[in-house]
N, C-alpha and C. Protein backbone atom coordinates (compact mmCIF):
# COMPACT_ATOMS: atom_id res chain seq x y z
N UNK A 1 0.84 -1.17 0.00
CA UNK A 1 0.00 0.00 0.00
C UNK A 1 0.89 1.25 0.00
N UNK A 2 0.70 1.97 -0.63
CA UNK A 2 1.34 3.07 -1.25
C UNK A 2 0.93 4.39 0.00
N UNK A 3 1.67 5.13 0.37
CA UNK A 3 1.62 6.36 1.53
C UNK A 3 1.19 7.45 1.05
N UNK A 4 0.13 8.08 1.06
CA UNK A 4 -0.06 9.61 0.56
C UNK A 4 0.82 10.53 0.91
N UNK A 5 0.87 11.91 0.50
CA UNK A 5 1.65 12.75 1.21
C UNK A 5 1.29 13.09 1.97
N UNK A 6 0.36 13.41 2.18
CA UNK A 6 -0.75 13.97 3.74
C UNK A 6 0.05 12.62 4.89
N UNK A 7 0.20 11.57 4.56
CA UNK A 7 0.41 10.64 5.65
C UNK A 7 2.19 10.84 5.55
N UNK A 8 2.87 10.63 4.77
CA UNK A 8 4.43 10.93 4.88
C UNK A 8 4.36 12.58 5.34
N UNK A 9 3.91 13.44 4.93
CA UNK A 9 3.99 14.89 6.01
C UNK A 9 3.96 14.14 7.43
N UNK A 10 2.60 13.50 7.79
CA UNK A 10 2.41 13.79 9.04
C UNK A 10 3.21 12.65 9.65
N UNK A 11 3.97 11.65 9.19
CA UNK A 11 5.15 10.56 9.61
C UNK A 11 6.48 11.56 9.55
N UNK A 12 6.65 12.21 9.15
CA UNK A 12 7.98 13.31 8.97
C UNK A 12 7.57 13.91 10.42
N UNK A 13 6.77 15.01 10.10
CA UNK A 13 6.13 15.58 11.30
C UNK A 13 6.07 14.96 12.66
N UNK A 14 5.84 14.00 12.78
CA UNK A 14 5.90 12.95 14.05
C UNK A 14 7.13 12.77 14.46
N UNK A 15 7.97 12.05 13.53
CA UNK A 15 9.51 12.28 13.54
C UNK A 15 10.05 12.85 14.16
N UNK A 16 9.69 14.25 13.33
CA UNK A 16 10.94 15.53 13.92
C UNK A 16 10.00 15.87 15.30
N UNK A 17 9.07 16.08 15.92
CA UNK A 17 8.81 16.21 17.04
C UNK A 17 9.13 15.19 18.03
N UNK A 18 9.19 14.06 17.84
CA UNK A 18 9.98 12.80 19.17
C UNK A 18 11.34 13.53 18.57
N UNK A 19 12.10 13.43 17.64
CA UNK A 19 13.65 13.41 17.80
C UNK A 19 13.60 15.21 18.52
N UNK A 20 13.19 16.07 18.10
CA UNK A 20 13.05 16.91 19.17
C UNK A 20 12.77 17.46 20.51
N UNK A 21 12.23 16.66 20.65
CA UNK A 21 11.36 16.12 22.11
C UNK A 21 12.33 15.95 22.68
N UNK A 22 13.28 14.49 22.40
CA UNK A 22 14.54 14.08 22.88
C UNK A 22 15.87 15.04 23.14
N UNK A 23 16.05 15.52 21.94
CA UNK A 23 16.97 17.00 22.23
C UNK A 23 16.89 17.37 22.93
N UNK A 24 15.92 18.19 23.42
CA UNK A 24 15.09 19.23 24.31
C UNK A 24 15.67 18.50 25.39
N UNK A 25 14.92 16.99 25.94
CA UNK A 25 15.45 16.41 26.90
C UNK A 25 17.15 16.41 27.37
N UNK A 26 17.54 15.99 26.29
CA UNK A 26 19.47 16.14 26.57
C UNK A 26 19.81 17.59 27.00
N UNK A 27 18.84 18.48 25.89
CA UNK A 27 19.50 19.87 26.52
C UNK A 27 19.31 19.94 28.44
N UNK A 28 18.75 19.90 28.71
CA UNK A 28 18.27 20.02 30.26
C UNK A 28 18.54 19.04 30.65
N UNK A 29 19.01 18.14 30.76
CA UNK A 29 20.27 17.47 31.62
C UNK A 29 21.66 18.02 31.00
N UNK A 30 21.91 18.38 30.30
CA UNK A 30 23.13 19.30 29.93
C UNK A 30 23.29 20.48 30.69
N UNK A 31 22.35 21.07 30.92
CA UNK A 31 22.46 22.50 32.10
C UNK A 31 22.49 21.99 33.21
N UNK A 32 22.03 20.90 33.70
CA UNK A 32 22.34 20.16 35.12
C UNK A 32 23.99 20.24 35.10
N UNK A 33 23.92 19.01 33.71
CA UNK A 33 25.63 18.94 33.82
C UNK A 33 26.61 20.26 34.15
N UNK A 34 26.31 20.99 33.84
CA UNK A 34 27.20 22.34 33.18
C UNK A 34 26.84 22.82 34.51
N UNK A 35 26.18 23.02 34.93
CA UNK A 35 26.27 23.63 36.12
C UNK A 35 26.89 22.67 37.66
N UNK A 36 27.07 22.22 37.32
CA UNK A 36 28.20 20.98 38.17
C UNK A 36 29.41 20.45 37.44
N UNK A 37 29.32 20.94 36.70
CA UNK A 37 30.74 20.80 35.88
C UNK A 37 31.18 19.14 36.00
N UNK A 38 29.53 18.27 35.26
CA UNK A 38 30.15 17.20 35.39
C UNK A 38 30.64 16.59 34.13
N UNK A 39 31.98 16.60 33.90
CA UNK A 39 32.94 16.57 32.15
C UNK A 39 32.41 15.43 31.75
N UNK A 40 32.33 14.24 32.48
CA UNK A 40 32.18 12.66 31.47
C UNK A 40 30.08 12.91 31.32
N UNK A 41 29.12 13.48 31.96
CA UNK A 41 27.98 13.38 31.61
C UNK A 41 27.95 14.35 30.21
N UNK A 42 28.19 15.40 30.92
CA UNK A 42 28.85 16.57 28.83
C UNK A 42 29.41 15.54 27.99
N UNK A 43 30.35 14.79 27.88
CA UNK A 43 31.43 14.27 27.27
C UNK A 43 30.11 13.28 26.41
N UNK A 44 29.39 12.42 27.64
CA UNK A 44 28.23 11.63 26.92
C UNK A 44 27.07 12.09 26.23
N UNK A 45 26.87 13.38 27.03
CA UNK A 45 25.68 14.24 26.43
C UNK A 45 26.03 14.45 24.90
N UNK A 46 27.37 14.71 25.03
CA UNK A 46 27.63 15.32 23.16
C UNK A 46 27.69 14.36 22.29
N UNK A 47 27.85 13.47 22.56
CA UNK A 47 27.69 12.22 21.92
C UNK A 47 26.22 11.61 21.00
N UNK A 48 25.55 11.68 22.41
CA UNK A 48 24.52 11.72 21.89
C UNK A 48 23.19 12.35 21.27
N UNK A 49 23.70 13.82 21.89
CA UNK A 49 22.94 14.60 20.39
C UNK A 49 23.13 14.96 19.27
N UNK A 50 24.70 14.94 19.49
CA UNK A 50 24.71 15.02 17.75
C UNK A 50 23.85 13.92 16.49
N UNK A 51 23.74 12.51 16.87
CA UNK A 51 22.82 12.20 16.23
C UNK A 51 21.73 12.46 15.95
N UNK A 52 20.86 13.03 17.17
CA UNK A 52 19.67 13.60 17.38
C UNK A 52 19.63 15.38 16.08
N UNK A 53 20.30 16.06 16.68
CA UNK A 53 20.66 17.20 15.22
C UNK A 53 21.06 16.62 13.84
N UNK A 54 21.62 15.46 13.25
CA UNK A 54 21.73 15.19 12.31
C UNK A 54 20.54 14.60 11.91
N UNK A 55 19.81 14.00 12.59
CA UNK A 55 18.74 13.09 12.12
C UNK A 55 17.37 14.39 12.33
N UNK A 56 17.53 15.70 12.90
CA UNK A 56 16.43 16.53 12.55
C UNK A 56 16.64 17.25 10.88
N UNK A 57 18.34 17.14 10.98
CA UNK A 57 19.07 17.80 9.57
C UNK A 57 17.84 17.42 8.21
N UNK A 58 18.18 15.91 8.58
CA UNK A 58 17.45 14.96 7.72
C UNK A 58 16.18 14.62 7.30
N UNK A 59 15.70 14.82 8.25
CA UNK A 59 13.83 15.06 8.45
C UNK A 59 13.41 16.19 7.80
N UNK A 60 14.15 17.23 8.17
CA UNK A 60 13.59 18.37 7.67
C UNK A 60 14.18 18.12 5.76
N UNK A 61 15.11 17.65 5.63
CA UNK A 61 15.24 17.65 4.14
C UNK A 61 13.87 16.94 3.76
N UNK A 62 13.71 15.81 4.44
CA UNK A 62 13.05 14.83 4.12
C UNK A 62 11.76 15.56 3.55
N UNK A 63 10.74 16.58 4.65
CA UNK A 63 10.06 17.53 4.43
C UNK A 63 10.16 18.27 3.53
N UNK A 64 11.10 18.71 3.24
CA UNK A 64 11.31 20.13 1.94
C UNK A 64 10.98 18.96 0.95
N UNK A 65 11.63 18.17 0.53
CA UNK A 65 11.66 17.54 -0.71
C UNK A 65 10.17 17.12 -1.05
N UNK A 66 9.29 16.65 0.23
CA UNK A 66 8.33 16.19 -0.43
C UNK A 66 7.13 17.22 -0.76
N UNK A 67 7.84 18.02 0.00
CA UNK A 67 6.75 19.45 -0.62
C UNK A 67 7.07 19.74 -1.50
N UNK A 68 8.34 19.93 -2.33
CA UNK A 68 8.69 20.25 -3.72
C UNK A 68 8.37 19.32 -4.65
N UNK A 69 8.12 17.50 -4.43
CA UNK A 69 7.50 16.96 -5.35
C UNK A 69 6.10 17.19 -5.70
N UNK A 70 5.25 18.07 -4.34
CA UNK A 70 4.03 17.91 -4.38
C UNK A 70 3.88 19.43 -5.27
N UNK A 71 5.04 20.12 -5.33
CA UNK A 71 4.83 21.27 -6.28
C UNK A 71 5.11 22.59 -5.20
N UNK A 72 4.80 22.80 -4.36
CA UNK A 72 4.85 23.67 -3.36
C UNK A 72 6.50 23.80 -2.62
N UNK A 73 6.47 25.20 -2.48
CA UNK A 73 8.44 25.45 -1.74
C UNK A 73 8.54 25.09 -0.75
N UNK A 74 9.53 24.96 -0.57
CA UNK A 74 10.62 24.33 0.42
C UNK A 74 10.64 24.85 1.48
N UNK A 75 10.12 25.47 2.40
CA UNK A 75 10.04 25.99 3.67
C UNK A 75 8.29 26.67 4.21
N UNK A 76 8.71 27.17 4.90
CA UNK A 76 7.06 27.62 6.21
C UNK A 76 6.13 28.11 4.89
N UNK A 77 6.40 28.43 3.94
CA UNK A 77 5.37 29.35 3.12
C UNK A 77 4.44 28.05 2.23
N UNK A 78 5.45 27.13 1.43
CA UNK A 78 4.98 25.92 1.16
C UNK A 78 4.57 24.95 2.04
N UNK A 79 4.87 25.05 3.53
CA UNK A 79 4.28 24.05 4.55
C UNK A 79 2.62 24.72 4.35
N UNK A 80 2.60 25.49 4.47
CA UNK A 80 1.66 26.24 5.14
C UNK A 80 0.83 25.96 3.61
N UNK A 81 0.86 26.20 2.84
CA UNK A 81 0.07 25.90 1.44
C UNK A 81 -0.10 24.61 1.20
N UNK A 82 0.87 23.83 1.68
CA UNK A 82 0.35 22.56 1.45
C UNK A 82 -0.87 22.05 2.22
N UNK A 83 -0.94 22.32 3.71
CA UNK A 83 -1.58 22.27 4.48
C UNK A 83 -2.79 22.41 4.47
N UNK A 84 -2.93 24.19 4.00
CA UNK A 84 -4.56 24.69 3.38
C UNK A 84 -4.92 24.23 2.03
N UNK A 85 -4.32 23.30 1.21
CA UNK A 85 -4.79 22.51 0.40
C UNK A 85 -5.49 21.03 0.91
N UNK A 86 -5.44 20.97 2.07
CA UNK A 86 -5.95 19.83 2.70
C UNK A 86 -7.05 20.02 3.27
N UNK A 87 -7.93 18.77 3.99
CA UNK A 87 -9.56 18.37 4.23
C UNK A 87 -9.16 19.51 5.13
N UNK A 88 -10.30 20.14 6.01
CA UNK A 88 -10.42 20.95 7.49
C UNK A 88 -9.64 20.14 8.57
N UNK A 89 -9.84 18.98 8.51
CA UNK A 89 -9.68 17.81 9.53
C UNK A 89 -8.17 17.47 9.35
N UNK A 90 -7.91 17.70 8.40
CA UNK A 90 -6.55 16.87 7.98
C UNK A 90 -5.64 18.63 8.22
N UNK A 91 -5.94 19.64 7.94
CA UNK A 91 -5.14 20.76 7.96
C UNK A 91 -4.95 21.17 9.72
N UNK A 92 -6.15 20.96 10.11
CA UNK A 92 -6.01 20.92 11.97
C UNK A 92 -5.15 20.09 12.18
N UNK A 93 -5.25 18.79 11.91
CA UNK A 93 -4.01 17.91 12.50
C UNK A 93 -2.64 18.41 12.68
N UNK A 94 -2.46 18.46 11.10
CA UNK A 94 -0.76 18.97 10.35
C UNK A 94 -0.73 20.34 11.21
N UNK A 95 -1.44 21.30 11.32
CA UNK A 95 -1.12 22.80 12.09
C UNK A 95 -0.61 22.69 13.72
N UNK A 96 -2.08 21.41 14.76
CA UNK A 96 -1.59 21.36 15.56
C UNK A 96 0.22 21.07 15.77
N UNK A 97 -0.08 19.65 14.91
CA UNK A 97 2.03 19.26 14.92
C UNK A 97 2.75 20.17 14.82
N UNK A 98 2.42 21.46 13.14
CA UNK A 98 3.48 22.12 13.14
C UNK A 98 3.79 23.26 14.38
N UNK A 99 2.76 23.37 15.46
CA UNK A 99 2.79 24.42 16.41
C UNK A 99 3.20 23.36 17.39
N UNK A 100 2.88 22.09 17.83
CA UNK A 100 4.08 21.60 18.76
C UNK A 100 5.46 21.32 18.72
N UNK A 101 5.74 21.13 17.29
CA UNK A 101 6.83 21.27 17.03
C UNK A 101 7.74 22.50 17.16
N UNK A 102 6.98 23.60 16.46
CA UNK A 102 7.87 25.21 16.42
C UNK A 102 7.72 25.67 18.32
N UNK A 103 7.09 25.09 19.14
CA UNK A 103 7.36 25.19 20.68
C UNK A 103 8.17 24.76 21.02
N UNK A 104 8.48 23.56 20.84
CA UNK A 104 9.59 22.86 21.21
C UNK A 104 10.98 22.66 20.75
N UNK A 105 11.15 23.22 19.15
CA UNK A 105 12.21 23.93 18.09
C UNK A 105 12.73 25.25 19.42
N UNK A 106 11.56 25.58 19.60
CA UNK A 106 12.05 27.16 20.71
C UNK A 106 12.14 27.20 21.82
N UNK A 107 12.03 25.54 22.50
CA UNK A 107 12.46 25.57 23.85
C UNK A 107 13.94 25.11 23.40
N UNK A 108 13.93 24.34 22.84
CA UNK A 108 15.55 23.85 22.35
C UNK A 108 16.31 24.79 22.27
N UNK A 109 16.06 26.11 21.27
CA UNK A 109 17.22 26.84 21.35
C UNK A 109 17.24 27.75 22.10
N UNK A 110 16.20 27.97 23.10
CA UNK A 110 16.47 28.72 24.55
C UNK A 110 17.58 28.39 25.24
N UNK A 111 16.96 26.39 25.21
CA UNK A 111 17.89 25.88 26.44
C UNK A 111 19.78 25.56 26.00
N UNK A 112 19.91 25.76 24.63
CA UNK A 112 20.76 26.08 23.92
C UNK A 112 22.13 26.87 23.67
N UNK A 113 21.38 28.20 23.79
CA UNK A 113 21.77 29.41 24.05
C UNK A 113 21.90 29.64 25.47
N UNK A 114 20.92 29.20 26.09
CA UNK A 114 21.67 29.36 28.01
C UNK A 114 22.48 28.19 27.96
N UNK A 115 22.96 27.26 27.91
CA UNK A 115 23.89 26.15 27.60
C UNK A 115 25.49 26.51 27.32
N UNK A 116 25.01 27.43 26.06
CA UNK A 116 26.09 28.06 25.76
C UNK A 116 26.90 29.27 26.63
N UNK A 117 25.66 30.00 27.01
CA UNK A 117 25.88 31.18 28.05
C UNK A 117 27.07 30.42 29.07
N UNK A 118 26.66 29.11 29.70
CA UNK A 118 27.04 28.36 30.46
C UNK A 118 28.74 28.07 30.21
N UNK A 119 28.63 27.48 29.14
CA UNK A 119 30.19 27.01 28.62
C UNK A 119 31.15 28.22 28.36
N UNK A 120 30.30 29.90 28.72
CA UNK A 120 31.12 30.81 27.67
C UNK A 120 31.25 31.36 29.08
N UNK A 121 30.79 31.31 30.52
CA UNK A 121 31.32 31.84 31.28
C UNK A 121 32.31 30.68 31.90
N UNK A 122 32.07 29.64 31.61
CA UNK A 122 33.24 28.53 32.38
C UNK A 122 34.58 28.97 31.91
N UNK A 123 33.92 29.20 30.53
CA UNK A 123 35.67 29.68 29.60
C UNK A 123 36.37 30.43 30.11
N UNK A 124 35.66 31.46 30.59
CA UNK A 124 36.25 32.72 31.06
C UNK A 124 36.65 32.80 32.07
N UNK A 125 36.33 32.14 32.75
CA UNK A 125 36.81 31.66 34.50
C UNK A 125 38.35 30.80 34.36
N UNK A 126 38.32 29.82 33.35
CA UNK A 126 39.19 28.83 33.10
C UNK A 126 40.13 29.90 32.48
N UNK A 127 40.01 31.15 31.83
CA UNK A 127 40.88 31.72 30.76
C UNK A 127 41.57 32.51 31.77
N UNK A 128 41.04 33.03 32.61
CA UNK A 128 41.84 34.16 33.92
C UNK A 128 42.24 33.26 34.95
N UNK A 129 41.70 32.12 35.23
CA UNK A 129 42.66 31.02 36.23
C UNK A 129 44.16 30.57 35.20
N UNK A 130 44.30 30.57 33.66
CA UNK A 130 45.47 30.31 33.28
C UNK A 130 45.97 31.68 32.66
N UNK A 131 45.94 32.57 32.88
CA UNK A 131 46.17 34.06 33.20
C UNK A 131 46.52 34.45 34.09
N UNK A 132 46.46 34.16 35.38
CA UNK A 132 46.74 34.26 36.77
C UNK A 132 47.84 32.93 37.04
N UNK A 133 48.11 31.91 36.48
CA UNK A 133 49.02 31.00 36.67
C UNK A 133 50.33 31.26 35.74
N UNK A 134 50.22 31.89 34.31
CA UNK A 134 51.08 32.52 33.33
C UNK A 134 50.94 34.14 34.21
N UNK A 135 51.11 34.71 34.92
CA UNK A 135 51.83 35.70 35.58
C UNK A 135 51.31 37.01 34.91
N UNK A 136 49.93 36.86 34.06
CA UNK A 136 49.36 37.87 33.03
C UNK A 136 48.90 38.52 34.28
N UNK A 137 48.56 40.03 33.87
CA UNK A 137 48.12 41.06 34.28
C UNK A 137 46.48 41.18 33.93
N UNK A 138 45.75 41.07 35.36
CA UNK A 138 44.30 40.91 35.10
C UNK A 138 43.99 42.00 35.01
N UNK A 139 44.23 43.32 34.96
CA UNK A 139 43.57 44.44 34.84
C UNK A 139 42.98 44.92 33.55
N UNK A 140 42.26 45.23 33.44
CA UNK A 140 41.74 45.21 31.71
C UNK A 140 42.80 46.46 31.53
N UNK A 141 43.42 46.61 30.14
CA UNK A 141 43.63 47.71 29.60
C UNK A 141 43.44 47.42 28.13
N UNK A 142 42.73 46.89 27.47
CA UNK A 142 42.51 47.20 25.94
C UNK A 142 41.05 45.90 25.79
N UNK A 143 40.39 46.18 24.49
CA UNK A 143 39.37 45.31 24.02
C UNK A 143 39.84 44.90 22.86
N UNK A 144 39.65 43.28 22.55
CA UNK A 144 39.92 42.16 22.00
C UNK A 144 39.02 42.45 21.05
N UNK A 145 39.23 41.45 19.56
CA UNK A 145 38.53 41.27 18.80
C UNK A 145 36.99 40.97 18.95
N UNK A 146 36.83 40.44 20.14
CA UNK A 146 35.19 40.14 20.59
C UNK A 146 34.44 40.94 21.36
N UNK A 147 35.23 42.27 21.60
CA UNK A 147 34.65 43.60 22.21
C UNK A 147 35.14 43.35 24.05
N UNK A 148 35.32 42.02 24.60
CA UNK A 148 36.05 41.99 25.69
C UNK A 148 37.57 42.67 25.98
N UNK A 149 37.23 42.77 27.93
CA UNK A 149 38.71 43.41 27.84
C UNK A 149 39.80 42.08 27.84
N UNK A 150 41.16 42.63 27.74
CA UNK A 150 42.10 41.83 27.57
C UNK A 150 43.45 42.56 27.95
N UNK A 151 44.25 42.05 28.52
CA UNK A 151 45.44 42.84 29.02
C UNK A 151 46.72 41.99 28.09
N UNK A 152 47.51 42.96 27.97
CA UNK A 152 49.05 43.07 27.52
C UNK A 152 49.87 42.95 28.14
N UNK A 153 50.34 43.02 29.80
CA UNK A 153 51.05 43.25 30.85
C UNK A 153 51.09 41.67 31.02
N UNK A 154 52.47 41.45 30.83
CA UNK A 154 52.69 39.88 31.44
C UNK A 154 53.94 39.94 32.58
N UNK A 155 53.85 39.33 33.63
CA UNK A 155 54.52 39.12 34.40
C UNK A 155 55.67 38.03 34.47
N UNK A 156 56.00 37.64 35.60
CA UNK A 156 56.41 36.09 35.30
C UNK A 156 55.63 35.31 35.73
N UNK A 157 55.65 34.63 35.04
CA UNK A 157 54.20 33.11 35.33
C UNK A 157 54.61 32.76 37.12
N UNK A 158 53.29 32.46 37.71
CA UNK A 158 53.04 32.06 39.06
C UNK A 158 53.58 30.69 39.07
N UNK A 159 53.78 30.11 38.40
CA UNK A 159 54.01 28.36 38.24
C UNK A 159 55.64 28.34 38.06
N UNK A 160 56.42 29.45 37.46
CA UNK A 160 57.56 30.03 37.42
C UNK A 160 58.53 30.51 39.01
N UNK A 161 57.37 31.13 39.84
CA UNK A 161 57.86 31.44 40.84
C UNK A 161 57.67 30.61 42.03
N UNK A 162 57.00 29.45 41.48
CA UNK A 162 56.73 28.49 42.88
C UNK A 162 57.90 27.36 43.41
């Protein structure tokens, strides 16, 4: 028996909301991690989402393409047309998904971006603890390529004088 597109949309659609679902999940045990600085649960965490992002990579191709066989473009403007070409019943379905999905697309890259927030102040802690062991001068006097301060004044390394 042969799959309509209405039913491969809404098997795509299903898809990318569990493999997102799951993300979402890793992200938030990842901010646990990160905030306990526990290296081997990160170390496993990264492991295993990267499959999870490659396999949304994929889904979503999976999606574009079959909207472009059905004639309609490749992103939200052709979702959305394909959709209102469908029964009442069948366009409610596909809308609810695509709005649990774009919730949970946007809890992901909340929890993401604070994730990152996370790893970008560890850095910085870790970057002035080996700044303070190399005998560098913590006082800001100039801004770096990334608009942070950054000092020029090197001393002799603390690990030098011990």
């Amino acid at each position: 028996m042969t799959m309509t597109s209405l039913q491969k949309l809404h098997n795509i659609l299903q898809a990318e909301q569990t493999t997102a679902s799951q993300l979402l999940a890793m992200l938030k045990y990842e901010r646990s991690a990160l905030t306990k600085s526990d290296v081997d649960v990160m170390t496993e965490l990264t492991a295993k989402k990267q499959p999870l992002v490659v396999a949304l990579e994929k889904l979503g191709r999976q999606r574009e393409a079959l909207l472009q066989v059905e004639g309609f473009s490749a992103g939200k403007d052709g979702l959305a047309a394909f959709i209102a070409n469908q029964t009442d019943q069948h366009s409610r379905i596909l809308n609810t998904m695509v709005d649990a999905l774009k919730i949970t697309a946007k809890a992901c890259r909340e929890h993401n971006q604070v994730n990152g927030g996370i790893v970008n102040v560890n850095r910085q802690y870790l970057q002035q603890a080996m700044n303070i062991l190399r005998g560098r001068d913590m006082t800001p006097s100039a801004y770096g390529p990334g608009g942070e301060y950054t000092s020029q004044v090197v001393r002799q390394p603390l690990l030098g004088r011990v």
